[in-house]
C-alpha atoms as a PDB file:
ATOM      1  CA  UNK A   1       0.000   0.000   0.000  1.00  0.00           C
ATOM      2  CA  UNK A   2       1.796   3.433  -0.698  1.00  0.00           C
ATOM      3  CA  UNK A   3       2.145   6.755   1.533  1.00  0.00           C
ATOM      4  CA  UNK A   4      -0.569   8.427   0.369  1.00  0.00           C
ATOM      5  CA  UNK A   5      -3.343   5.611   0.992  1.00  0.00           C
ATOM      6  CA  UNK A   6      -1.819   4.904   4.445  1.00  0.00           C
ATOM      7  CA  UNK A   7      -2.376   8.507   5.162  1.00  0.00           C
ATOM      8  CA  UNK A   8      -5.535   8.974   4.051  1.00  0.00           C
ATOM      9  CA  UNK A   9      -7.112   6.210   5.345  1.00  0.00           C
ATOM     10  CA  UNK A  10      -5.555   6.743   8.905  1.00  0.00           C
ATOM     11  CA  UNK A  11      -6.962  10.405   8.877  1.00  0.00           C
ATOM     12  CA  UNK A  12     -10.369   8.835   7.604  1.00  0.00           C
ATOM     13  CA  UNK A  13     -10.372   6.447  10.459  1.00  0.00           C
ATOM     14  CA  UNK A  14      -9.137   8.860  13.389  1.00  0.00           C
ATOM     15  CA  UNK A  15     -12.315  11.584  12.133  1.00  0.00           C
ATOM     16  CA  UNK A  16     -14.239   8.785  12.340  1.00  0.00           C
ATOM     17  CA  UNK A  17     -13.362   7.230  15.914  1.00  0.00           C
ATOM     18  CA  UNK A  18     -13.127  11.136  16.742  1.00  0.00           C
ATOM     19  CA  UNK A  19     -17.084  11.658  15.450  1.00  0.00           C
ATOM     20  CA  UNK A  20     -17.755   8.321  17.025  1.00  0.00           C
ATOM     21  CA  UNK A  21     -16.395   9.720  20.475  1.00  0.00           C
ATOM     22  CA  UNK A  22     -17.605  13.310  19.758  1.00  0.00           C
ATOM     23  CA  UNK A  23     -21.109  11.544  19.409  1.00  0.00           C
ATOM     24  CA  UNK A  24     -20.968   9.146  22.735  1.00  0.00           C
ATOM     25  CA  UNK A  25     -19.675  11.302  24.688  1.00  0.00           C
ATOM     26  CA  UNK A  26     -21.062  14.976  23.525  1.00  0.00           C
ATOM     27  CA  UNK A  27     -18.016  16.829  23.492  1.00  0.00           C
ATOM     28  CA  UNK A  28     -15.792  18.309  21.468  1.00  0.00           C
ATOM     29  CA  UNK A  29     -13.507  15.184  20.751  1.00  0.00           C
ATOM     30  CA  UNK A  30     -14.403  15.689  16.508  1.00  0.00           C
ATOM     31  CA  UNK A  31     -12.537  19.148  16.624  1.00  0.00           C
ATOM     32  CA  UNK A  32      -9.770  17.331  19.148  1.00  0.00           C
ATOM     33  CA  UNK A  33      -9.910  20.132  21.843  1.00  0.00           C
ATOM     34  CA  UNK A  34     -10.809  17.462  24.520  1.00  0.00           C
ATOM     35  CA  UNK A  35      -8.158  14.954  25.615  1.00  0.00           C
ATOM     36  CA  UNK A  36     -10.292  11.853  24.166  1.00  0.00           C
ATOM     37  CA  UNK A  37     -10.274  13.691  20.613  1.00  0.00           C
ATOM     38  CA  UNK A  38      -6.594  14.962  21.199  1.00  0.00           C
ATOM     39  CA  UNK A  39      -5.280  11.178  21.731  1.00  0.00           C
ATOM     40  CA  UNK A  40      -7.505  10.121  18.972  1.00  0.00           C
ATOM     41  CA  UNK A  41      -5.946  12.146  16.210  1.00  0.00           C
ATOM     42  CA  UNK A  42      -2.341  11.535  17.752  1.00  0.00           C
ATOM     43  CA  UNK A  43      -2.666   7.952  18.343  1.00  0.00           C
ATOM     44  CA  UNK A  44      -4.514   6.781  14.704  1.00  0.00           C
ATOM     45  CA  UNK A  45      -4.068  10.445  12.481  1.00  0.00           C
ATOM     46  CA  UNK A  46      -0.432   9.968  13.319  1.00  0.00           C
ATOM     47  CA  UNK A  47       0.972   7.237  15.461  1.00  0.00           C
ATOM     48  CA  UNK A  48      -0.540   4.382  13.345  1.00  0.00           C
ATOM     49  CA  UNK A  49       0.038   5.354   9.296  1.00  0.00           C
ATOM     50  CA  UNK A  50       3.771   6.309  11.039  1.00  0.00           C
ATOM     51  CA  UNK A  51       4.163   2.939  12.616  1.00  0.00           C
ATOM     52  CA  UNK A  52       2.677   1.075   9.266  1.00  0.00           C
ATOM     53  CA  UNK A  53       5.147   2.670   7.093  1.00  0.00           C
ATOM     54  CA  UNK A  54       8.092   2.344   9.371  1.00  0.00           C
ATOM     55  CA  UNK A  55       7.285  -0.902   8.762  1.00  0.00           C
ATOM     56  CA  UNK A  56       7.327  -0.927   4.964  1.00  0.00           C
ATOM     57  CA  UNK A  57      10.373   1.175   4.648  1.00  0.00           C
ATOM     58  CA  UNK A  58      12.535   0.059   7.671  1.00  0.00           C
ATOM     59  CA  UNK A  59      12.753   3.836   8.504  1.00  0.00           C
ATOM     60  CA  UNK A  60      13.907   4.718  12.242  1.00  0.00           C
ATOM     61  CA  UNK A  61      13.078   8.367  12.261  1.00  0.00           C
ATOM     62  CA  UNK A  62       9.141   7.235  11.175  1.00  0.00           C
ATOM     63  CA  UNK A  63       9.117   4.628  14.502  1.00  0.00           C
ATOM     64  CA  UNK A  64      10.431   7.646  16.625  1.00  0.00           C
ATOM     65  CA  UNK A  65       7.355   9.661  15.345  1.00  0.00           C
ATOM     66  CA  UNK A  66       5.148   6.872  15.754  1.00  0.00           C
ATOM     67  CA  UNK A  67       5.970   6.554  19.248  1.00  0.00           C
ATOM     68  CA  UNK A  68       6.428   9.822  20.187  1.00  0.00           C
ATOM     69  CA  UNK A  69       2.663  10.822  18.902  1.00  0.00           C
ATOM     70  CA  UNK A  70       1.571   7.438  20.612  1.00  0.00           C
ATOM     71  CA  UNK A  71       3.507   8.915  23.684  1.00  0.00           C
ATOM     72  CA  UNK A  72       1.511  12.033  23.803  1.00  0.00           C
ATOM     73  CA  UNK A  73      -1.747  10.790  23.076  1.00  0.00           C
ATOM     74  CA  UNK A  74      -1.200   8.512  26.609  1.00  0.00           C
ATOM     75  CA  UNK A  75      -0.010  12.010  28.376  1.00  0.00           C
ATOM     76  CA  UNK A  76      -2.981  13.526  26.546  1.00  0.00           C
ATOM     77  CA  UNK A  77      -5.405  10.890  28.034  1.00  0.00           C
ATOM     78  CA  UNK A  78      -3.394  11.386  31.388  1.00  0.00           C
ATOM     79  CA  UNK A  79      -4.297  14.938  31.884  1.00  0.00           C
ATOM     80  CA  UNK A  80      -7.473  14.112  31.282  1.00  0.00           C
ATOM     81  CA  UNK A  81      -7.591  11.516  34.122  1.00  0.00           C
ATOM     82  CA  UNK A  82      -5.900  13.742  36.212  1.00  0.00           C
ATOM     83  CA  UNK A  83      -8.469  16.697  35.506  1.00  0.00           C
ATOM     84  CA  UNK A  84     -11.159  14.227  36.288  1.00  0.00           C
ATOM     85  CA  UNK A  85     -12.700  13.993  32.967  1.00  0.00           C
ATOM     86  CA  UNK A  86     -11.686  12.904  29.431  1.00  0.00           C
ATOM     87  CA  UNK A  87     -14.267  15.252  27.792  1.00  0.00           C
ATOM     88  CA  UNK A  88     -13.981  18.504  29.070  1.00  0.00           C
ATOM     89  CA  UNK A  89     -13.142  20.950  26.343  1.00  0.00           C
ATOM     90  CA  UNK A  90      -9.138  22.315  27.024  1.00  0.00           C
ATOM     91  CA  UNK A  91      -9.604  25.224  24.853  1.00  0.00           C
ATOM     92  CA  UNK A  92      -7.342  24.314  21.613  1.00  0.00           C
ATOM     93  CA  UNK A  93      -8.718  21.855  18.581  1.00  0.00           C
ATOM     94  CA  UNK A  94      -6.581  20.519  15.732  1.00  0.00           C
ATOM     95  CA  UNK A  95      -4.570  23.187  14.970  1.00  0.00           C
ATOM     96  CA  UNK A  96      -1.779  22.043  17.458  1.00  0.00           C
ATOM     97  CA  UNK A  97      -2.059  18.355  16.002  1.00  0.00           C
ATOM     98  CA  UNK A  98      -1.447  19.790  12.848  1.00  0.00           C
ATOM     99  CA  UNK A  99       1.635  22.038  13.447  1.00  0.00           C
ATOM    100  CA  UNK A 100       3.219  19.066  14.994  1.00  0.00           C
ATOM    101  CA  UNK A 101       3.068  17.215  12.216  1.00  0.00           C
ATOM    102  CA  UNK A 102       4.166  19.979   9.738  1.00  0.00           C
ATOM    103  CA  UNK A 103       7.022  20.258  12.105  1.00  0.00           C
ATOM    104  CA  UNK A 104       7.766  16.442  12.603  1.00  0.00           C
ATOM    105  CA  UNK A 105       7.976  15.985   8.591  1.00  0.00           C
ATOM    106  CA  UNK A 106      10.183  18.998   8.359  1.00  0.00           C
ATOM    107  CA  UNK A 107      12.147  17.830  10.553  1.00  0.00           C
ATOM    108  CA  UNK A 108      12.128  14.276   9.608  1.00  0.00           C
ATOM    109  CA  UNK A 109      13.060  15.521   6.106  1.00  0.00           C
ATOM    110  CA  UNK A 110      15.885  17.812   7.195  1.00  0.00           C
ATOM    111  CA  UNK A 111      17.597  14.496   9.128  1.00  0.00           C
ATOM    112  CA  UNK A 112      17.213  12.758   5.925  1.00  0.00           C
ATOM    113  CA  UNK A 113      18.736  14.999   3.600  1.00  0.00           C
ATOM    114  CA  UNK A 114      21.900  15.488   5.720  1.00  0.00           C
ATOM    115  CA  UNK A 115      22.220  12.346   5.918  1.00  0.00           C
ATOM    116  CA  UNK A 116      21.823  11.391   2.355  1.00  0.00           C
ATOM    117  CA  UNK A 117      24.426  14.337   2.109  1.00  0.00           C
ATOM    118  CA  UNK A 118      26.887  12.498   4.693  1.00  0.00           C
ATOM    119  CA  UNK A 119      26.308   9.327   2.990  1.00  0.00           C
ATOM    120  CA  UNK A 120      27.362  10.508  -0.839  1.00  0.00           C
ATOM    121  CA  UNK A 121      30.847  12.323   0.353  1.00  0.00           C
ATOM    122  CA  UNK A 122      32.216   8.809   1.624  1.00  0.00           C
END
């Protein structure tokens, strides 16, 4: 399966569980500005296509993101234990989720390059 249907169909499925949650629960968990909804998105939007195609490529820098978005969707879930409830809205949506990930494939692509650069001088 390539990149793009991994992706996809991980960001289909995390909306999904997120409505599903956002529905049971009636909270904000669709628009990920509870901690239910935040670990949601982190866990399946990122963790798991991550994790599926550090599989296919044998990539260590994809692994690290997939467990460090796995890791914050258990501290996400957490401080929602701690705060006494997993639905109560915390003020910020998606918009966090998504600037992680903008920065994690930045930065993920920056490793890469210098060391494809490292690589072709030896």
């Amino acid at each position: 399966m390539n990149e793009s249907r991994v992706v996809g169909l991980s960001l289909l499925l995390a909306i999904g569980l997120a409505a599903v949650a956002s529905a049971a629960t009636e909270s904000v968990a669709i628009l990920g500005g509870s901690p239910i909804g935040l670990a949601i998105y982190l866990a399946v939007g990122i963790g798991l296509p991550q994790y599926v195609l550090a599989r296919q490529t044998g990539s260590p820098l994809r692994l690290g993101v997939a467990l460090f978005a796995v890791g914050a969707a258990v501290l996400s879930i957490l401080a929602g234990v701690a705060m006494g409830t997993m639905t109560e809205e915390w003020g910020f949506g998606i918009v966090p989720i998504l600037l992680l990930v903008v920065f994690g494939v930045l930065i993920g692509r920056s490793v890469d390059e210098l060391r494809a650069g490292y690589r072709s001088r030896s």
